[in-house]
Protein backbone atom coordinates (compact mmCIF):
# COMPACT_ATOMS: atom_id res chain seq x y z
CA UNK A 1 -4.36 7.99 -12.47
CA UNK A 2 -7.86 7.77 -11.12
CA UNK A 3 -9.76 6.99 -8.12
CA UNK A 4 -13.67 7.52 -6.12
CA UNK A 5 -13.56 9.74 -3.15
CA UNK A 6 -16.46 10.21 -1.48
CA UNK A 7 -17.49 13.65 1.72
CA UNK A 8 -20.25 13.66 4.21
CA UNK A 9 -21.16 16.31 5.96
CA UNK A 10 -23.80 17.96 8.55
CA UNK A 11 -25.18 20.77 6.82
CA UNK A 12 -26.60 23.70 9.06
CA UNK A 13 -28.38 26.99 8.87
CA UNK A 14 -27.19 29.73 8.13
CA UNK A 15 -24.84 27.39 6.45
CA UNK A 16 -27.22 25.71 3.97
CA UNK A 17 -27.70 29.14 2.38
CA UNK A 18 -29.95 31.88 1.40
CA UNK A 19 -32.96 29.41 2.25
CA UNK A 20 -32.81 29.84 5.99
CA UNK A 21 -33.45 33.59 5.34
CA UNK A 22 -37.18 32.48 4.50
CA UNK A 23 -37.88 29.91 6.09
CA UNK A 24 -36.22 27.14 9.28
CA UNK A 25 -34.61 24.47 7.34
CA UNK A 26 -33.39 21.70 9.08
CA UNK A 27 -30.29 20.18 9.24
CA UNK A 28 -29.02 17.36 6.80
CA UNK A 29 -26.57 15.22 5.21
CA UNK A 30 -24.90 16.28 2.44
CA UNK A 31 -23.38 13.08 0.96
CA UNK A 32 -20.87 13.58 -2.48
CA UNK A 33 -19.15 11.44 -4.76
CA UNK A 34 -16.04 12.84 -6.72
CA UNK A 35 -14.35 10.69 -9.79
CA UNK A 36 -10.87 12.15 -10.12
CA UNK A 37 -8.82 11.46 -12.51
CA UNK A 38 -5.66 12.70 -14.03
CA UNK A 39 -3.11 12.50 -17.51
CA UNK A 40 0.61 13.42 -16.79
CA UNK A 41 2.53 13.62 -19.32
CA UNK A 42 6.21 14.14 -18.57
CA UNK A 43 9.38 14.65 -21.00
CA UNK A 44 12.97 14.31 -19.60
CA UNK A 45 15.54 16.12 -21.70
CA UNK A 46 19.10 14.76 -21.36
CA UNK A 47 21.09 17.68 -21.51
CA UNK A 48 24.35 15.96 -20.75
CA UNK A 49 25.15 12.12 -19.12
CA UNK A 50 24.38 14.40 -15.80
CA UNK A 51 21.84 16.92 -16.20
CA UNK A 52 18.74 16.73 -17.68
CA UNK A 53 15.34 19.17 -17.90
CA UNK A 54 11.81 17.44 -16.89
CA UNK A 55 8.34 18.83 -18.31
CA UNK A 56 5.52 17.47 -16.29
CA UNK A 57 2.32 18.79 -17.30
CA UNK A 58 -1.19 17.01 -15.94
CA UNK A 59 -4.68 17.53 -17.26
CA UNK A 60 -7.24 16.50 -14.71
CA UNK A 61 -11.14 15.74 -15.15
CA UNK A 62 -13.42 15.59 -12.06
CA UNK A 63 -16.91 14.52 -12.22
CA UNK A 64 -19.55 15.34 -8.61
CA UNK A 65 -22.40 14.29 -7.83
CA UNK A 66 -24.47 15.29 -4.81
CA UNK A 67 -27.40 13.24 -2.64
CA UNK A 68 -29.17 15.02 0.46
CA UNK A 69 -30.41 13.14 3.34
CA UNK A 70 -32.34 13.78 6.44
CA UNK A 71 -30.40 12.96 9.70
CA UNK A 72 -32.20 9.82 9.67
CA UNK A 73 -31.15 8.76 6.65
CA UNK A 74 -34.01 9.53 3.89
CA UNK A 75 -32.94 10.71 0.68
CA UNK A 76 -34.80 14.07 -0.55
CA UNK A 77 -34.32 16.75 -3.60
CA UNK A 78 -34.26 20.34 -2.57
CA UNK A 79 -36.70 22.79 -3.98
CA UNK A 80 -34.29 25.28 -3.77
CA UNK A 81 -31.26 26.73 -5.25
CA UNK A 82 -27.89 24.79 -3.43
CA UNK A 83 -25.14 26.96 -3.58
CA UNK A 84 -22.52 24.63 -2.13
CA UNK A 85 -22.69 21.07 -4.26
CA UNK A 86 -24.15 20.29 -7.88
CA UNK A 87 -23.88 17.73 -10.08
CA UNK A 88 -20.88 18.71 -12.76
CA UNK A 89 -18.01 18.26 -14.72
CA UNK A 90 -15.37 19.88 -14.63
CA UNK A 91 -11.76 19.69 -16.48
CA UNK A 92 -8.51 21.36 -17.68
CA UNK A 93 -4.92 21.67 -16.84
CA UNK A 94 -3.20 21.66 -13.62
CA UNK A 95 -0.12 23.33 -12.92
CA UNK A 96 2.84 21.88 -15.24
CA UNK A 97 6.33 21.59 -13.20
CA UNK A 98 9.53 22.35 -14.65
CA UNK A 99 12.67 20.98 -12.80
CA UNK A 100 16.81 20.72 -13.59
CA UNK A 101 17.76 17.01 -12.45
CA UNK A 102 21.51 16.31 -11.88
CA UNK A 103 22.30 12.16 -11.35
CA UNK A 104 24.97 10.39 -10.18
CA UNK A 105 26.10 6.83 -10.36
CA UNK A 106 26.94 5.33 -7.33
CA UNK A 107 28.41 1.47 -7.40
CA UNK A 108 25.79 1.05 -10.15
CA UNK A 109 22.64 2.54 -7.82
CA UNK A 110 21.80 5.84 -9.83
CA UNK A 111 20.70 8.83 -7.81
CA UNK A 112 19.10 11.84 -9.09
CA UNK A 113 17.82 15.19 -7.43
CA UNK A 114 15.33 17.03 -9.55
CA UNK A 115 14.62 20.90 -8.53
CA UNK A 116 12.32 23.38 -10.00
CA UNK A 117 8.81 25.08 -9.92
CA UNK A 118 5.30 24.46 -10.48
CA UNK A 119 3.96 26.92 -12.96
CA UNK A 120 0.60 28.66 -11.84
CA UNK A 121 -1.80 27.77 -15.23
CA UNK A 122 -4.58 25.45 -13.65
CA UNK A 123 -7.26 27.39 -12.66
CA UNK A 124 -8.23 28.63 -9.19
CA UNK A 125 -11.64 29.65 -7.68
CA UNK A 126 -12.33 33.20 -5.57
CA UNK A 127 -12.66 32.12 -1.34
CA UNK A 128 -15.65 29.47 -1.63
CA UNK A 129 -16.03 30.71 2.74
CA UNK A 130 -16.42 34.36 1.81
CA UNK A 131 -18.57 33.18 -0.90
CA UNK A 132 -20.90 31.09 0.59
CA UNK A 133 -21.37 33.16 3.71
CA UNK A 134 -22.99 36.08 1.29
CA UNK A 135 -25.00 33.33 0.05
CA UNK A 136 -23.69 33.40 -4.05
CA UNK A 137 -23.07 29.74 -5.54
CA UNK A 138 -18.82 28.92 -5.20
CA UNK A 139 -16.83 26.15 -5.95
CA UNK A 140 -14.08 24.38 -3.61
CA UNK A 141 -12.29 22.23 -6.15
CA UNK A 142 -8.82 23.88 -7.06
CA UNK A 143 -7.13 23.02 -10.50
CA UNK A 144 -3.88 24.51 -9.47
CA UNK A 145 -2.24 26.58 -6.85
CA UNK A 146 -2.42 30.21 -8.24
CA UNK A 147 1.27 30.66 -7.48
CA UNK A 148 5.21 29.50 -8.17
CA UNK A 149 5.60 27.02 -6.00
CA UNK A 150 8.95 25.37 -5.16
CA UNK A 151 9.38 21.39 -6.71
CA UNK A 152 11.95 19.36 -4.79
CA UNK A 153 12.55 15.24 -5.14
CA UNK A 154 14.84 12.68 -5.05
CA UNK A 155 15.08 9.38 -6.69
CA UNK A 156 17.10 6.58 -5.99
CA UNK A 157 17.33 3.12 -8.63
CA UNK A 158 19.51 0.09 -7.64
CA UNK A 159 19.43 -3.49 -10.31
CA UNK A 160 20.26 -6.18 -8.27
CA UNK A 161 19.79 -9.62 -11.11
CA UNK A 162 16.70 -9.85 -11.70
CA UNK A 163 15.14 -7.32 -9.02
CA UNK A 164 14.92 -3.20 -9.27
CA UNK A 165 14.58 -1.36 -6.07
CA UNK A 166 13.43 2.21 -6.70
CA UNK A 167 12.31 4.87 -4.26
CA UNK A 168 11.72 8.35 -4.10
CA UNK A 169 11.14 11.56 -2.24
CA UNK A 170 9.37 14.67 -3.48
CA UNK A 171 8.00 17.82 -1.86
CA UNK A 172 5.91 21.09 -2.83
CA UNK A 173 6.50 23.90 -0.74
CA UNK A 174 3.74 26.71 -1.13
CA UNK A 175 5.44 29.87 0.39
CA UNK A 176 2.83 32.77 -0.27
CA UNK A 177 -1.09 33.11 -1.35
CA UNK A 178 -2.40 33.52 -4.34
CA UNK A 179 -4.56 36.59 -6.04
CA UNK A 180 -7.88 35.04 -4.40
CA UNK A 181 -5.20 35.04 -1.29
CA UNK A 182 -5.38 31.45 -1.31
CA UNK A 183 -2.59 29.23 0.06
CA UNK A 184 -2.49 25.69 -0.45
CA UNK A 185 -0.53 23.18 2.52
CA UNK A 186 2.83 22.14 1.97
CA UNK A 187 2.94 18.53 0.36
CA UNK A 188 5.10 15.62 0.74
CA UNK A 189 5.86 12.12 -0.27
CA UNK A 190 8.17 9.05 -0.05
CA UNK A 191 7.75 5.56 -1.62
CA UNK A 192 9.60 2.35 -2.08
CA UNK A 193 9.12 -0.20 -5.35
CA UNK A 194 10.55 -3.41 -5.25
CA UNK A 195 10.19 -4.92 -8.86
CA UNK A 196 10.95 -8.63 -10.60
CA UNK A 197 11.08 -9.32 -13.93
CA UNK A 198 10.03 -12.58 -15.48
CA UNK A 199 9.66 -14.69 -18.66
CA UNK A 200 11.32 -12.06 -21.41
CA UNK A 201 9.67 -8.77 -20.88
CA UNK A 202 7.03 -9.06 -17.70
CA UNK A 203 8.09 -6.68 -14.85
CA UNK A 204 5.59 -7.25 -11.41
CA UNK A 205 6.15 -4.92 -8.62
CA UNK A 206 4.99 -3.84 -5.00
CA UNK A 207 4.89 -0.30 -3.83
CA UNK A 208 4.26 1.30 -0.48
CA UNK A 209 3.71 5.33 -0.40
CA UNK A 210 3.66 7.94 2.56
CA UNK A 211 1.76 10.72 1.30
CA UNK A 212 1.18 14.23 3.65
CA UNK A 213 -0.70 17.55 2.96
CA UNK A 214 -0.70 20.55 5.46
CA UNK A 215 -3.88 22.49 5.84
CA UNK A 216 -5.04 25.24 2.99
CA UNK A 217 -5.54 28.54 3.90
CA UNK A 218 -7.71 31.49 2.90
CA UNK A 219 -6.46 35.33 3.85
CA UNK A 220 -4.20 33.72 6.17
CA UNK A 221 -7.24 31.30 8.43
CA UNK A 222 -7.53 27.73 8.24
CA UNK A 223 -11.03 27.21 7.80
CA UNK A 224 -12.84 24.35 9.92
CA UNK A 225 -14.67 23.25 6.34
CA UNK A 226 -11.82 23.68 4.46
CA UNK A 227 -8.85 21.14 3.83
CA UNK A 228 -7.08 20.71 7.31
CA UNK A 229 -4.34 18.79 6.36
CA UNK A 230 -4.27 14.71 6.42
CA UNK A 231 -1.54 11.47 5.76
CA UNK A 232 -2.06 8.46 4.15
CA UNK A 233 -0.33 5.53 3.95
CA UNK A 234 -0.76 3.71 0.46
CA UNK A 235 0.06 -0.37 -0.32
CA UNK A 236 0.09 -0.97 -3.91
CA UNK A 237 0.43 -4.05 -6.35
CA UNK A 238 1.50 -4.00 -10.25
CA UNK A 239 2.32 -5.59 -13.89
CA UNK A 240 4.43 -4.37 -16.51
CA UNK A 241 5.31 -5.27 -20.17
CA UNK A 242 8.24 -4.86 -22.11
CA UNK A 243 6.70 -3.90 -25.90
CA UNK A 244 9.04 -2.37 -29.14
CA UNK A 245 9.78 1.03 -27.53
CA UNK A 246 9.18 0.87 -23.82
CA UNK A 247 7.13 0.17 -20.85
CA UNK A 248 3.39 -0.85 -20.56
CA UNK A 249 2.63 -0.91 -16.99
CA UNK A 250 -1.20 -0.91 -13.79
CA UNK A 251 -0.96 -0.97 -10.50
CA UNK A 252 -3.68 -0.31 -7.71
CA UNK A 253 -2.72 0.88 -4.37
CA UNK A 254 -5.09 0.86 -1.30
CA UNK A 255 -4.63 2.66 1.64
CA UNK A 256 -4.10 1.25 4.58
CA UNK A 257 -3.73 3.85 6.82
CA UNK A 258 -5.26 6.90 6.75
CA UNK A 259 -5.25 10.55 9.49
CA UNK A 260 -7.76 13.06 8.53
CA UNK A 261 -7.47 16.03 10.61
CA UNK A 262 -11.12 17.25 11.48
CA UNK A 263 -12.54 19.58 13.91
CA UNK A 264 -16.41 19.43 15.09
CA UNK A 265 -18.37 16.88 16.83
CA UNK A 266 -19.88 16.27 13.57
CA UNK A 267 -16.57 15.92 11.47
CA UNK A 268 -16.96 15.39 7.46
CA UNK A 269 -15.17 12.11 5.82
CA UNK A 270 -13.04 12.47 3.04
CA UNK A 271 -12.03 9.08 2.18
CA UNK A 272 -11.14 6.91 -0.83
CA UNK A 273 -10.77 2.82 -1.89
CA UNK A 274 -8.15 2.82 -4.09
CA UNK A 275 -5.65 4.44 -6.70
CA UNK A 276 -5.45 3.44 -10.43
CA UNK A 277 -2.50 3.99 -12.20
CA UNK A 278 -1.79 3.42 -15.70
CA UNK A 279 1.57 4.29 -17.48
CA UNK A 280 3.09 4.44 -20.82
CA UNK A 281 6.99 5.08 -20.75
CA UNK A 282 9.74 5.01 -23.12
């Protein structure tokens, strides 16, 4: 999966950083572009015709970039060290989940509930707020959670001819901080795919996705700058292909409706085109 997001902000002293301790810097634009992208692989173990064991684990690569701007708009290069954006790569795992799913069939719809926990290995960074407000260089972009966090979801596939109906639910519940005594929101989603297949082997679907995140916090505050929480609503379109051992398949999703919760008369934007999703199953 992979997609562009792109965060502007008003950047103010003391804010800007060490700086403003020699000299009145004025306020600017700090304008960012993030590619994120991410690998999941994911092995379910049939333990029996009703339980089964499922080994997600994702490996994610992000890649920044930063431009500055005056209020008015002009582009300019500071000639001074920036201890809040760079230019960087950076990759590694995320936190692999581990859940027991039990199915059922049901008049030939088969349901399956899938419960487990995400396993704290993707790395986390120290309080980037703390950080920046002694002035040392920090990092915002979390690979993980830092802590066991609760995996709930439920799936639900019904054939009907040629048509396949599948939908899901899934949460993460985040109960407690981690050892930087950072907490990550709650998280929660639900989508619908309605697929068709045609000729011999081509599958084309149409998804819609409800996606929510609670705010983060740090030593128990949700910081203004931080991650406050947002929902999107995602529409998405697809193609599949049946090959020798099992399922080629893209789809793009847009959103189409989006609530970013933001705080400030000069609120940042944290906004993104599209999703790309490419998947190899068997």
């Amino acid at each position: 999966m992979a997609t562009r997001l792109r965060v502007v902000h008003q950047s103010a002293c003391p804010e800007i950083g060490p700086i403003c301790e020699v000299r009145r810097e004025p306020p600017h634009l700090h304008d960012q572009v993030l590619w994120v992208s991410e690998v999941r692989g994911l092995i379910d173990y049939g333990l029996s015709d009703e339980w089964g064991l499922e080994l997600q684990v994702p490996v994610r690569w992000t890649y920044t970039t930063i431009e500055y701007q005056t209020l008015d708009g002009a582009v300019f290069v500071p000639d001074y060290e920036t201890i809040h954006h760079r230019n960087e790569t950076l990759f590694g795992l995320g936190d692999p989940w581990l859940r027991l799913r039990r199915s059922w069939r049901v008049q030939g719809a088969l349901l399956s509930f899938k419960g487990g926990l995400s396993i704290p290995i993707g790395r986390t960074e120290p309080d980037p707020f703390a950080l920046g407000e002694a002035g040392r260089v920090h990092q915002h972009l979390q690979f993980g959670t830092g802590t066991f966090d609760p995996v709930l979801g439920l799936d639900l596939s019904l054939p009907f001819g040629r048509l396949q109906l599948d939908a899901y639910a899934q949460t993460q519940l985040v109960v407690y901080a981690n050892q930087h005594q950072y907490q990550a929101g709650h998280r929660a989603a639900v989508g619908l795919q309605v697929g068709l297949r045609f000729l011999e082997d081509g599958l084309a679907f149409g998804t819609i996705d409800a996606i929510h995140e609670e705010a983060e916090r740090w030593s128990g505050v949700v910081q203004q700058d931080g991650n406050l929480g947002r929902t999107d609503l995602l529409l998405g379109a697809g193609l599949g292909y049946r090959f020798g051992f099992g399922l080629l398949s893209a789809s793009l999703k847009t959103p189409v409706y989006q609530r970013i919760i933001q705080v400030g008369d000069e609120p940042g934007q944290l906004t993104y085109p599209w999703l790309l999703n490419l998947s190899v199953r068997r």
